[in-house]
C-alpha atoms as a PDB file:
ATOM      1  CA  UNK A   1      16.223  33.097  70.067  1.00  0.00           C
ATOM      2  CA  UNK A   2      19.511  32.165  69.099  1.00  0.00           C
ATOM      3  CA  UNK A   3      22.618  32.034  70.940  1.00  0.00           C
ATOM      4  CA  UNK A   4      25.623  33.407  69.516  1.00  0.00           C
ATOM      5  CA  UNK A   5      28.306  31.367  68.951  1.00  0.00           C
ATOM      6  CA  UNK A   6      31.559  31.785  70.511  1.00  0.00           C
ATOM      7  CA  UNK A   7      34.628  31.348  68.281  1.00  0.00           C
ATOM      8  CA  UNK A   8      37.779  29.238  69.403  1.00  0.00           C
ATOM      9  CA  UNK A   9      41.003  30.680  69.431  1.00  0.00           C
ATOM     10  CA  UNK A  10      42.470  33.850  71.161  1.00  0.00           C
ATOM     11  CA  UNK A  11      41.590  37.356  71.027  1.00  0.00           C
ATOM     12  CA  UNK A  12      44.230  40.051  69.571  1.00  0.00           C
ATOM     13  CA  UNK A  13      44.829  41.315  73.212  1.00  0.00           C
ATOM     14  CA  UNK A  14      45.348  37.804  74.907  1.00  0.00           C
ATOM     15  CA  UNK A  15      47.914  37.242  71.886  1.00  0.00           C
ATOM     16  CA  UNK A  16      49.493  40.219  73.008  1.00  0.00           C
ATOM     17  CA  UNK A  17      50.082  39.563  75.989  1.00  0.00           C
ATOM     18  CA  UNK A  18      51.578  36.509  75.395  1.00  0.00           C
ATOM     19  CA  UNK A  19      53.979  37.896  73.099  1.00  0.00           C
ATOM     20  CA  UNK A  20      54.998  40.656  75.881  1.00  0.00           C
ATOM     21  CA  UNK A  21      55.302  38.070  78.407  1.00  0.00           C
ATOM     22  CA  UNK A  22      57.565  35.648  76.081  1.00  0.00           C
ATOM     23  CA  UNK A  23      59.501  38.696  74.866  1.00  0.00           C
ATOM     24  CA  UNK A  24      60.399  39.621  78.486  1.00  0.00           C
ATOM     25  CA  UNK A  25      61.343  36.150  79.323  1.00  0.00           C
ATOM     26  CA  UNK A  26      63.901  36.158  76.500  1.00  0.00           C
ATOM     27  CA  UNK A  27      65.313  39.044  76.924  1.00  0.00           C
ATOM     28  CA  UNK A  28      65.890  38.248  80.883  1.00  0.00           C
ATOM     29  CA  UNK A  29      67.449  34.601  79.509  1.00  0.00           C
ATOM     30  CA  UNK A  30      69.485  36.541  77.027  1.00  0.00           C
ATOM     31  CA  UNK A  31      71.024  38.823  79.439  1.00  0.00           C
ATOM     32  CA  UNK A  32      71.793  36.286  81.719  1.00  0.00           C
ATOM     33  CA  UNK A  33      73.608  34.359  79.135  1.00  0.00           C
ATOM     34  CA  UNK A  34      75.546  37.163  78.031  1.00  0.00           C
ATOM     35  CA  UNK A  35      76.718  37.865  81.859  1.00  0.00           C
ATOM     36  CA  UNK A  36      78.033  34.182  81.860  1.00  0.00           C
ATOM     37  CA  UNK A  37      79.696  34.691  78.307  1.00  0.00           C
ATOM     38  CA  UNK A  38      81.166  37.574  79.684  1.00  0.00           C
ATOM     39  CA  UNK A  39      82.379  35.843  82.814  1.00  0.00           C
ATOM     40  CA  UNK A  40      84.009  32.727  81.403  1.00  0.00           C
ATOM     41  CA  UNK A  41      85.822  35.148  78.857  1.00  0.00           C
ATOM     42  CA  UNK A  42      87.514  37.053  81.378  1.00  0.00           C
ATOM     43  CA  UNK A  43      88.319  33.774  83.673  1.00  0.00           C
ATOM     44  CA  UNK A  44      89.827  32.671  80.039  1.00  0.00           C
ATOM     45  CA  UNK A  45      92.109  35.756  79.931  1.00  0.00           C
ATOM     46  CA  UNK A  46      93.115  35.896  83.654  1.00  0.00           C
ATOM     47  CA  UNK A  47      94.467  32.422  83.065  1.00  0.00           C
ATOM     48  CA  UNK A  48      95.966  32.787  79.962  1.00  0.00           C
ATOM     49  CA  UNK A  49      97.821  35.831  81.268  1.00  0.00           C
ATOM     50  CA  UNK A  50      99.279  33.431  84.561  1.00  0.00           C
ATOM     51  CA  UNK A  51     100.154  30.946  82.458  1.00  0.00           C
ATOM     52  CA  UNK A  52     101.566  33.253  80.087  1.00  0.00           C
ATOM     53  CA  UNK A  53     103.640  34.955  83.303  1.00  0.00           C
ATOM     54  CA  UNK A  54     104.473  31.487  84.623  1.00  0.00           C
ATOM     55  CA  UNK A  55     105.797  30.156  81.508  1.00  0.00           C
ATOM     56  CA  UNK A  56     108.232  33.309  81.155  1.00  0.00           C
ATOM     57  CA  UNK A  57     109.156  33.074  84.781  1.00  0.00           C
ATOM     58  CA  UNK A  58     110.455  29.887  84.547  1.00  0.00           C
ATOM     59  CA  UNK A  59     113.144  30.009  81.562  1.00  0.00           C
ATOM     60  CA  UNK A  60     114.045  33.703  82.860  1.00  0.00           C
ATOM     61  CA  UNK A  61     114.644  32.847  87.021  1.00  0.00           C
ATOM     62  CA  UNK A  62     117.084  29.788  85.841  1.00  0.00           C
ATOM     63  CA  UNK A  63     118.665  32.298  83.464  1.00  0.00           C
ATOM     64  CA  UNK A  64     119.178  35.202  85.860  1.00  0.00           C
ATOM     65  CA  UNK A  65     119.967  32.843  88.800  1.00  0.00           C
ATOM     66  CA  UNK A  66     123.062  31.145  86.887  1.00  0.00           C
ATOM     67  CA  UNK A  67     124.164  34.197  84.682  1.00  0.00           C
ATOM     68  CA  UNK A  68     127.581  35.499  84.847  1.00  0.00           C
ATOM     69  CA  UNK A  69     126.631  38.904  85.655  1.00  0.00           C
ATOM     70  CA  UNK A  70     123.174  40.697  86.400  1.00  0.00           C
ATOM     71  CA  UNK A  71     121.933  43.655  84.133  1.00  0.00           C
ATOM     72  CA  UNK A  72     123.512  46.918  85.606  1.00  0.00           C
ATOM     73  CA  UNK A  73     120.252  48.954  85.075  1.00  0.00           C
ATOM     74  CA  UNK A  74     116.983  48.534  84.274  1.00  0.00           C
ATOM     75  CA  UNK A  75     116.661  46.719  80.934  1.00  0.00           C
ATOM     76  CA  UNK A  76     112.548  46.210  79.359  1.00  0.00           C
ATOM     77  CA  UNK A  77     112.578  43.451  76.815  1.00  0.00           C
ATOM     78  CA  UNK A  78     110.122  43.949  74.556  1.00  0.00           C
ATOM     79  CA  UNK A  79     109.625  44.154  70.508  1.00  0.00           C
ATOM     80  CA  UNK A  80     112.245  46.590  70.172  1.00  0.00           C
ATOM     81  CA  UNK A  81     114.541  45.561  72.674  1.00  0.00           C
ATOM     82  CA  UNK A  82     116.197  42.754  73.811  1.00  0.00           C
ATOM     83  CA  UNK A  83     118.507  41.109  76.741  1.00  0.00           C
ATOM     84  CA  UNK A  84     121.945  39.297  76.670  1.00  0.00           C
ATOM     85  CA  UNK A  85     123.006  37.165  79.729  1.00  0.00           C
ATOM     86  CA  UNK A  86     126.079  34.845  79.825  1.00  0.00           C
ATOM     87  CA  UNK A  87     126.585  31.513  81.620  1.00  0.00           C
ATOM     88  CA  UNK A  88     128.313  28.955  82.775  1.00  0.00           C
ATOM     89  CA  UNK A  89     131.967  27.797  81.713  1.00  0.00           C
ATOM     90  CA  UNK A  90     132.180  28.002  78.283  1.00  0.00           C
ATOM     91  CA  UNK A  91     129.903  31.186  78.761  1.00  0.00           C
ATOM     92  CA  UNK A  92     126.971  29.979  76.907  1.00  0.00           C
ATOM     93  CA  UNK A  93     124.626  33.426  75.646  1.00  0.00           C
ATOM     94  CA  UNK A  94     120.997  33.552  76.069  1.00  0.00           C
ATOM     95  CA  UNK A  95     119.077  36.216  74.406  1.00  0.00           C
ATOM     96  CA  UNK A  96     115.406  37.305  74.833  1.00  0.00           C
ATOM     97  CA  UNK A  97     113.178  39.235  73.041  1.00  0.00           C
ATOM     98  CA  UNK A  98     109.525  40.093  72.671  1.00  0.00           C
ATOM     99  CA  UNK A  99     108.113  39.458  68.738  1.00  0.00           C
ATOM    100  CA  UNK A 100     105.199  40.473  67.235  1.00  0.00           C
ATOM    101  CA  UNK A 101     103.134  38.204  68.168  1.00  0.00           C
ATOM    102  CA  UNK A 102     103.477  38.661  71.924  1.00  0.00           C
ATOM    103  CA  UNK A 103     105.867  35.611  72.332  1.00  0.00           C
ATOM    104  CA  UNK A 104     108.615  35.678  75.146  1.00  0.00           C
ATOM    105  CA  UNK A 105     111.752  34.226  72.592  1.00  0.00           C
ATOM    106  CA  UNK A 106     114.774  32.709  74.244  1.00  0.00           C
ATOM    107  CA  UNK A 107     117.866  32.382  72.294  1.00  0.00           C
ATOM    108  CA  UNK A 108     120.780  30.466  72.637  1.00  0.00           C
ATOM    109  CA  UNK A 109     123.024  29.857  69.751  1.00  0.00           C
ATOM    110  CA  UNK A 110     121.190  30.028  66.734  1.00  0.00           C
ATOM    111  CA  UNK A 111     118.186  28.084  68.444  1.00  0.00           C
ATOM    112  CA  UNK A 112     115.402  30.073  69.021  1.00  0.00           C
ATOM    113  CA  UNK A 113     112.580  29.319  71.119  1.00  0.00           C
ATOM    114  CA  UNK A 114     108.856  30.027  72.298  1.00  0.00           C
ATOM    115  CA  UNK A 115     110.058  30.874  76.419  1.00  0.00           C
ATOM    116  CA  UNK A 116     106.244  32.542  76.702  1.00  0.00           C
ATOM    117  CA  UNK A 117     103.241  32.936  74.715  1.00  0.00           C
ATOM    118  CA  UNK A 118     101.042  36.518  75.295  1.00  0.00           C
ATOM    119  CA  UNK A 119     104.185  38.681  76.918  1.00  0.00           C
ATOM    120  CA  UNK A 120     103.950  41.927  75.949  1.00  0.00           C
ATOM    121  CA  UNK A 121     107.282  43.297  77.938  1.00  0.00           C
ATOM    122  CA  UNK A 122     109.153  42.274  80.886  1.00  0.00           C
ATOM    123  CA  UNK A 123     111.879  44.846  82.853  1.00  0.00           C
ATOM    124  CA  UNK A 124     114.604  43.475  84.889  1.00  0.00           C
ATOM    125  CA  UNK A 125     115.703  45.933  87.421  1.00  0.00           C
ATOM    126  CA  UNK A 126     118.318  45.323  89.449  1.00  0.00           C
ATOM    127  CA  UNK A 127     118.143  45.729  93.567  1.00  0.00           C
ATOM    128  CA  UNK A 128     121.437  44.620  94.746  1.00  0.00           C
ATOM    129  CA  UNK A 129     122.286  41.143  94.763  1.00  0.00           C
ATOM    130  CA  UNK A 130     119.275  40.405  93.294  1.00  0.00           C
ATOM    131  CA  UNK A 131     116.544  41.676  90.363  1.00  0.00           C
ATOM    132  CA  UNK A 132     113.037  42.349  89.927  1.00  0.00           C
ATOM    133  CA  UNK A 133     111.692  40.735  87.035  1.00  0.00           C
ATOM    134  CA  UNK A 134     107.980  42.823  86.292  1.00  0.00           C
ATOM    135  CA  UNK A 135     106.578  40.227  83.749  1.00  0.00           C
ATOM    136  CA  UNK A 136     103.553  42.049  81.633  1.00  0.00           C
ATOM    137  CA  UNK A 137     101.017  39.711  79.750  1.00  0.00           C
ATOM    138  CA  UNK A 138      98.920  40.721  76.562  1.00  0.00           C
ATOM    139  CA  UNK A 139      96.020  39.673  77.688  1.00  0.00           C
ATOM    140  CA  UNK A 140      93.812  42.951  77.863  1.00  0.00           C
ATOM    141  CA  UNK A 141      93.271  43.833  81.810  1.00  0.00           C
ATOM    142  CA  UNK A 142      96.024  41.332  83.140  1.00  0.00           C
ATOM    143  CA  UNK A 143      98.055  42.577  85.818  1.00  0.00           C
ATOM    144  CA  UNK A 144     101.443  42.328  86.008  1.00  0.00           C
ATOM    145  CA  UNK A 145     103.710  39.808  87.922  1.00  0.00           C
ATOM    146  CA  UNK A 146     106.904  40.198  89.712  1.00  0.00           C
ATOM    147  CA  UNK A 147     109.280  38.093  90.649  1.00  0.00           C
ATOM    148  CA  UNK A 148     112.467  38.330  92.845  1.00  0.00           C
ATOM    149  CA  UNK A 149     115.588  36.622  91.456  1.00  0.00           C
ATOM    150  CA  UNK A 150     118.527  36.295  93.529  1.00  0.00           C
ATOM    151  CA  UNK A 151     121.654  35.794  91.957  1.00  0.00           C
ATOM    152  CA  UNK A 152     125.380  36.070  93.637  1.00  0.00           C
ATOM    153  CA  UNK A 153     127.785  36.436  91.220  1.00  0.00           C
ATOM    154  CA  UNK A 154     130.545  38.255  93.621  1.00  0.00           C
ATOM    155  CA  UNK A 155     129.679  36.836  96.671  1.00  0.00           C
ATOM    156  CA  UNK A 156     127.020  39.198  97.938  1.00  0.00           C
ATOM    157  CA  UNK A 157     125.901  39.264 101.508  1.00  0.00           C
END
């Protein structure tokens, strides 16, 4: 009587299986991976939008601090509007405006400068003897920051 011979190797169902198991593994690895992906992107665009706010609040507090006069309404700066403030004796001008590209530009003279990069508008409202600067970044979900700028041009208080 002869025995049968077994072959080496695996059967179509035990190859399978493996293949089921290994494509369920990926797809649990690949997941994950995106989640992270997804989670250093948006950490990526919440800072770029504070640095973005932080870099325009900077240039625009020691302008509004030391101008002449404060805005006498609510003024947006954005790309089709802009703001004038005057300071200092001579009265020096500063301008800003929003370009396309989403850059907060400060201009004095005929110098123009980068104030902010990824500002889409910012509105100066005044409250008194002092304005509300609402500073809105580009970067898609970013909040909005505000600032409070006091400024005493008449002798307020």
């Amino acid at each position: 009587m002869r025995h049968a011979r077994r072959q080496e190797g695996f059967t179509i169902i035990e190859a399978l299986i493996g293949i089921t198991i290994l494509s369920i593994v990926t797809l649990v690895m690949g997941s994950t991976f995106l989640v992270g992906v997804r989670a250093i992107s948006n950490e990526a665009r919440i800072i770029a939008a504070d640095n973005a706010t932080s870099d325009a609040s900077l240039s625009l507090v020691r302008d509004l601090n030391s101008a002449n006069a404060l805005p006498g309404g609510p003024v947006t700066i954005n790309s089709v509007s802009s703001v004038t403030l005057t300071y200092g004796s001579p009265a020096a001008t500063v301008v800003y405006s929003v370009d396309a590209n989403s850059n907060l530009i400060r201009t004095v003279g005929l110098s123009a400068q980068v104030a902010a990069r990824g500002i889409t508008s910012v509105v100066i409202a005044p409250g008194g003897c002092y304005v509300t600067v609402t500073i809105q970044p580009s970067a898609v979900g970013a909040t909005a920051s505000t600032v409070n700028v006091s400024n005493r041009p008449g002798g307020c208080f």
